[in-house]
Every structure is written in C-alpha cells, then in structure tokens.
Protein backbone atom coordinates (compact mmCIF):
# COMPACT_ATOMS: atom_id res chain seq x y z
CA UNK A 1 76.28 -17.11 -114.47
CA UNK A 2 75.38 -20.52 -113.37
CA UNK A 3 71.67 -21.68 -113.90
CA UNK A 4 69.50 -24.79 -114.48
CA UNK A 5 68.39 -23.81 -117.87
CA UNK A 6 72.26 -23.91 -119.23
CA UNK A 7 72.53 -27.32 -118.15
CA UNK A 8 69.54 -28.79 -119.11
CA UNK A 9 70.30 -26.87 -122.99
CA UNK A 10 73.47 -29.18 -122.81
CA UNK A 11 71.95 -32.49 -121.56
CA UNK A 12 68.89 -32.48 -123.85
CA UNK A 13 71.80 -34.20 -126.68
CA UNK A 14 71.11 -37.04 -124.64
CA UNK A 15 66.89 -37.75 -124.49
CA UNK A 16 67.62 -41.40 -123.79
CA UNK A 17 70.41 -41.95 -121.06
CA UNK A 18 70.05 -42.01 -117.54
CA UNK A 19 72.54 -39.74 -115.45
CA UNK A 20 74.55 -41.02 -113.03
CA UNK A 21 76.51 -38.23 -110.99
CA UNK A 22 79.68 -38.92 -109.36
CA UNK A 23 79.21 -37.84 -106.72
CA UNK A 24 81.56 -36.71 -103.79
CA UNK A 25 79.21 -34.39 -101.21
CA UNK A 26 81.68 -31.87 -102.17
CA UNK A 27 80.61 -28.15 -103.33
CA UNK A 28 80.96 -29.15 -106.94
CA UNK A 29 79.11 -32.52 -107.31
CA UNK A 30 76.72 -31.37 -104.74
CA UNK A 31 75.95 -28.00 -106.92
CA UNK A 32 75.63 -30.84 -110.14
CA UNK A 33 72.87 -32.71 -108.23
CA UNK A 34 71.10 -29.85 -107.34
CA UNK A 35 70.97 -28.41 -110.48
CA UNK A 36 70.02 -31.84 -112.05
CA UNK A 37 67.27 -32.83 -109.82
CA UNK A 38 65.27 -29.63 -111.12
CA UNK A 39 66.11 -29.77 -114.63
CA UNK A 40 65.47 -34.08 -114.61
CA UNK A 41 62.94 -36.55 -113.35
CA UNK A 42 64.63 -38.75 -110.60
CA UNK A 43 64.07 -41.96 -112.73
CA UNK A 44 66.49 -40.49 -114.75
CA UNK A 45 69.38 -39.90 -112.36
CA UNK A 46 71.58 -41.56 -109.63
CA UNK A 47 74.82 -41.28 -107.81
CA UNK A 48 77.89 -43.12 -107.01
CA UNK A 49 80.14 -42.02 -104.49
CA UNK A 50 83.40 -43.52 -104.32
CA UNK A 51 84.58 -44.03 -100.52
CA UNK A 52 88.77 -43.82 -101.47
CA UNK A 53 89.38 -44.85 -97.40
CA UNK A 54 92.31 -42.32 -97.60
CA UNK A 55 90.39 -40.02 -94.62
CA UNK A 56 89.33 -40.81 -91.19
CA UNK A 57 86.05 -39.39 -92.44
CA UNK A 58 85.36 -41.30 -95.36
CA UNK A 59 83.00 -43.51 -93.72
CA UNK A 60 80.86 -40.91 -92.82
CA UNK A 61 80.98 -38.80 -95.85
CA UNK A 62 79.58 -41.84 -97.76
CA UNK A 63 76.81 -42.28 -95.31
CA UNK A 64 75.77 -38.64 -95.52
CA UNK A 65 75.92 -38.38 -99.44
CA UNK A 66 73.01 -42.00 -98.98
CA UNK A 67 70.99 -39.81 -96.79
CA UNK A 68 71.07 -36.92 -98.83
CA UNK A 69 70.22 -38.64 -101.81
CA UNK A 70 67.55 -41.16 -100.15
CA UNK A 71 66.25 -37.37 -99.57
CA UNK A 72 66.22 -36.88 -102.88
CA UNK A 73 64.69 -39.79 -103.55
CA UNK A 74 67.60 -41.03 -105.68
CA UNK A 75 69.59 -43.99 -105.47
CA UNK A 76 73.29 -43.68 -104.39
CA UNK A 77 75.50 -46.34 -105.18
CA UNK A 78 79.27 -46.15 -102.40
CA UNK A 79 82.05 -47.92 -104.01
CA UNK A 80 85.31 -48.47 -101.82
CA UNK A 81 88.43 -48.80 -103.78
CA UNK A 82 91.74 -49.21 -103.18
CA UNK A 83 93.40 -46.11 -103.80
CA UNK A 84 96.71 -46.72 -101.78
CA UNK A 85 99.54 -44.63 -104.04
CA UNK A 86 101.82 -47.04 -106.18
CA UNK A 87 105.19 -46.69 -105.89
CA UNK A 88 106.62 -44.12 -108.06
CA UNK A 89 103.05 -42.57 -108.81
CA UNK A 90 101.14 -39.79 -106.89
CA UNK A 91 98.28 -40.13 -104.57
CA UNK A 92 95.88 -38.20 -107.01
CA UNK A 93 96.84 -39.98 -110.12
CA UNK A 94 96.27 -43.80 -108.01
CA UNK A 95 93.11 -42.45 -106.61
CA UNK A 96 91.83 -41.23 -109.62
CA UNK A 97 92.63 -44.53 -111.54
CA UNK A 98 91.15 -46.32 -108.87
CA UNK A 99 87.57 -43.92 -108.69
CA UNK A 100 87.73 -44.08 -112.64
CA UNK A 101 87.88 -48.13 -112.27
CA UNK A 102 85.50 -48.82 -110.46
CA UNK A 103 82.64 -46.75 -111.83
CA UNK A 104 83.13 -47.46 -115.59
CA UNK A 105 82.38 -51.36 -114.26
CA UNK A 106 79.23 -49.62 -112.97
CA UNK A 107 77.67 -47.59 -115.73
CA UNK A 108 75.11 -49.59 -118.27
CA UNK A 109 75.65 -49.53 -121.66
CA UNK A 110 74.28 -45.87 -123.55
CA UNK A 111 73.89 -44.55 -119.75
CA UNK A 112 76.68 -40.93 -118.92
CA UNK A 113 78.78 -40.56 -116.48
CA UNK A 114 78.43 -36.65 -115.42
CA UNK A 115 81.57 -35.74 -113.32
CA UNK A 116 81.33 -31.51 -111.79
CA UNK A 117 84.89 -30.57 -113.23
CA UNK A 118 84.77 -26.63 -113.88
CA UNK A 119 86.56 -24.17 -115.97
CA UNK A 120 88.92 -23.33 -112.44
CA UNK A 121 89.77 -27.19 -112.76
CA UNK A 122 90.55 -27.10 -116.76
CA UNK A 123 93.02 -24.30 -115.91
CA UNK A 124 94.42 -26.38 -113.18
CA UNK A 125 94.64 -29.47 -115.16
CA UNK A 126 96.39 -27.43 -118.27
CA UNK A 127 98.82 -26.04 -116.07
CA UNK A 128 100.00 -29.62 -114.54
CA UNK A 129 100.29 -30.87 -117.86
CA UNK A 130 102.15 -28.29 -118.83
CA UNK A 131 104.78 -28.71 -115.87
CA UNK A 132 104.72 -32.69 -116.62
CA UNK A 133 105.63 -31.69 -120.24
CA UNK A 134 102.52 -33.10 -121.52
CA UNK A 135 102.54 -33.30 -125.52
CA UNK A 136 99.73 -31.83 -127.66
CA UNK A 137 96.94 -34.85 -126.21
CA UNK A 138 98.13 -33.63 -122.46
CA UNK A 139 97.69 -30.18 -123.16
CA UNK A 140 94.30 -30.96 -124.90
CA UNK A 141 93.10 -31.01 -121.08
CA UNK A 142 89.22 -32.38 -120.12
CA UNK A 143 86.97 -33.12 -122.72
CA UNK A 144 83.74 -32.45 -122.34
CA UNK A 145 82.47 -35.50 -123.84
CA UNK A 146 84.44 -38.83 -124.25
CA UNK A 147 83.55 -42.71 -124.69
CA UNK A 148 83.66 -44.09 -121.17
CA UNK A 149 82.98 -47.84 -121.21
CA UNK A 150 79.66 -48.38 -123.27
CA UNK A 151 78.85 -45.09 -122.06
CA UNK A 152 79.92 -41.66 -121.97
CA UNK A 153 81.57 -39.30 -120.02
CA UNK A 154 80.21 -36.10 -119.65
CA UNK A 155 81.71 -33.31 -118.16
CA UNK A 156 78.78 -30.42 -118.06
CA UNK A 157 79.67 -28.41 -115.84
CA UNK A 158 83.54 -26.80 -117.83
CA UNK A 159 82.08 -23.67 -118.74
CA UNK A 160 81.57 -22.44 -115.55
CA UNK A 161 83.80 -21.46 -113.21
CA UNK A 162 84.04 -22.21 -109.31
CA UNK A 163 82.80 -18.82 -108.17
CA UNK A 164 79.65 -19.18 -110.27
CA UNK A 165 79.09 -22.69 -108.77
CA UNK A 166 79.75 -21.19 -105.09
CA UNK A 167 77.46 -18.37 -105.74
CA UNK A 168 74.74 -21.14 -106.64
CA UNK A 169 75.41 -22.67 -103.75
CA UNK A 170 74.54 -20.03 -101.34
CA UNK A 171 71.99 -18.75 -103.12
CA UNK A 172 70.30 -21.91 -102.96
CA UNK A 173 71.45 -22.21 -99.37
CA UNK A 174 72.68 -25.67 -100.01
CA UNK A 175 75.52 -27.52 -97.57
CA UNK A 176 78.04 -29.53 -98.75
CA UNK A 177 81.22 -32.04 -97.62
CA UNK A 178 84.71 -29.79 -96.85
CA UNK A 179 87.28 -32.30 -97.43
CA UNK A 180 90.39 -30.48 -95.33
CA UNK A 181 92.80 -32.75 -97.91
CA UNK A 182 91.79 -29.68 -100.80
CA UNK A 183 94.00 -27.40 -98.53
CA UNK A 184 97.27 -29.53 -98.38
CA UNK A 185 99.61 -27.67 -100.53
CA UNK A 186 101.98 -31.22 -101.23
CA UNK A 187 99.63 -32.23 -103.67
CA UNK A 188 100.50 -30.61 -106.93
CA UNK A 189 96.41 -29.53 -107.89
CA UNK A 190 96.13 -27.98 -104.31
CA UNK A 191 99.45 -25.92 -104.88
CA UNK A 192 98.75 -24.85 -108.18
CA UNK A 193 95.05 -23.81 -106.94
CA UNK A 194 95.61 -21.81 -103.39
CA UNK A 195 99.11 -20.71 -104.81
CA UNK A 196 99.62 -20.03 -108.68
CA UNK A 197 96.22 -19.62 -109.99
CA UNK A 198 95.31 -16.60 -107.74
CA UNK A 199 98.29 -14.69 -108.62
C-alpha cells in the first residue's frame, strides 16, 4: 500500500537536494506531489511541467498545474518543446526526447529529478522492449536511480503499482488532468496497457 512514510524512507538518501517533480497534472505526478508536499518542506521542492503542444488542451493543462502549485505554494516551472514526431520515429519516443531535453538543461547541479513512473509502467516498458528486441540494457527497463545531467534521476515511485496510487488518490480526494491521448490504442504503451496487460 501506498503511503507518505515509504517515500520519505526512500528520499532521506538524499538530505541535501532539492526535488523537482515533473510534473504533468496527471494521476501519477499529481499523487507524487501530494505525497511530497507532506513528507518535505516546500523550499525543498518544485515542478516543471512540460507543455508538448501536441493537444488542443495543452495550454490549459499548464495553466492549471501553475495554479495548483502557486496553491501549494511551490514554484512551477512550463517548458514548451517541440515534440513534433521525426520521421521514421514514434510520437512517444520524440516527445519523450524532447520532455527529457529540456528539463535536464533545467535541473542545478546535485538537485533530482523525481519522475511518478510505477511498477504498471516497468511492466509496460519491459514488454515494449521486449517486442523491439531490446538486448540485455533494454530489457534492464527503468532504473530507479540514474545520473541525469549534474543531477539525478529518481524514479520513487516503481514499487508501487497504479491501483495503489489511484486508491491514494481518492482517499485523499485529490483531482487530477485526464489526458484522453492515454486511451488511443495506436500508440504502442496505450495498447499494451488497456489490451495485453489486463489479460
């Protein structure tokens, strides 16, 4: 079961970095800040939300995740990228390059990078690598912890899985960003996750 005290026993390795949480406004990122904002003082944390400009909503799913952490009294850094697929590459392989990009400029030297990937998204990522015919390093899936710039990426959340996270979520009664794009079975992720991982 998910619970602040887990996450703050896996963040205490790191007494003198400030957190910055990428941050999306999606039920994952959204269940990180949370979480983080009653384990952590607020000088300690802030956000960046990457606007990708590949939804009609993007604008204002950037505007709500600055409210919600002004609320928090946290400040949220919106990055727009580029993230227009390259020939010959997929939409969520040029978007993620493009989010990764940009935010590694971003973070200070010593400072973590804490992304909400989940034990659901682990299996998900195994599986693709599998079907790409990843070698040994593809099938090593998510680290938890890797250099990231002159910081690190961290990665706290890959123990738990998304049903733990959602349960948090209502329990908490917290509201979050639906992006409908999670639901469109051409991209590879969503298929594997609505269609193969159930059965």
């Amino acid at each position: 079961m998910f619970n602040d005290n887990k996450l703050l026993a896996f963040l205490e390795k790191y007494p003198e970095s400030t957190f910055w949480v990428a941050y999306s406004g999606g039920l994952d990122s959204q269940v990180l800040l949370h979480s983080l904002l009653h384990i952590l003082p607020t000088t300690r944390l802030r956000a960046i939300h990457i606007n990708h400009g590949l939804h009609s909503d993007a604008a204002q799913w950037a505007e709500t995740c600055q409210l919600r952490c002004a609320q928090f009294g946290i400040h949220c850094d919106v990055i727009i990228v580029d993230a227009q697929p390259k020939q010959g590459k997929s939409p969520e392989a040029c978007a993620r390059e493009a989010r990764y990009a940009a935010m590694v400029k971003l973070l200070p030297g010593g400072d973590c990078l804490l992304t909400a990937h989940h034990r659901d998204d682990q299996a998900e990522t195994l599986l693709l690598q599998s079907l790409r015919g990843a070698g040994l390093r593809g099938l090593a899936s998510m680290p938890t912890c890797m250099p990231f710039g002159e910081g690190y990426l961290i990665r706290p959340l890959l123990s738990f899985t998304r049903a733990e996270l959602y349960h948090y979520a209502k329990a908490k009664q917290l509201t979050w960003i639906e992006d409908s794009g999670n639901a469109n079975l051409r991209f590879n992720r969503n298929f594997i996750r609505h269609q193969i991982l159930p059965l």
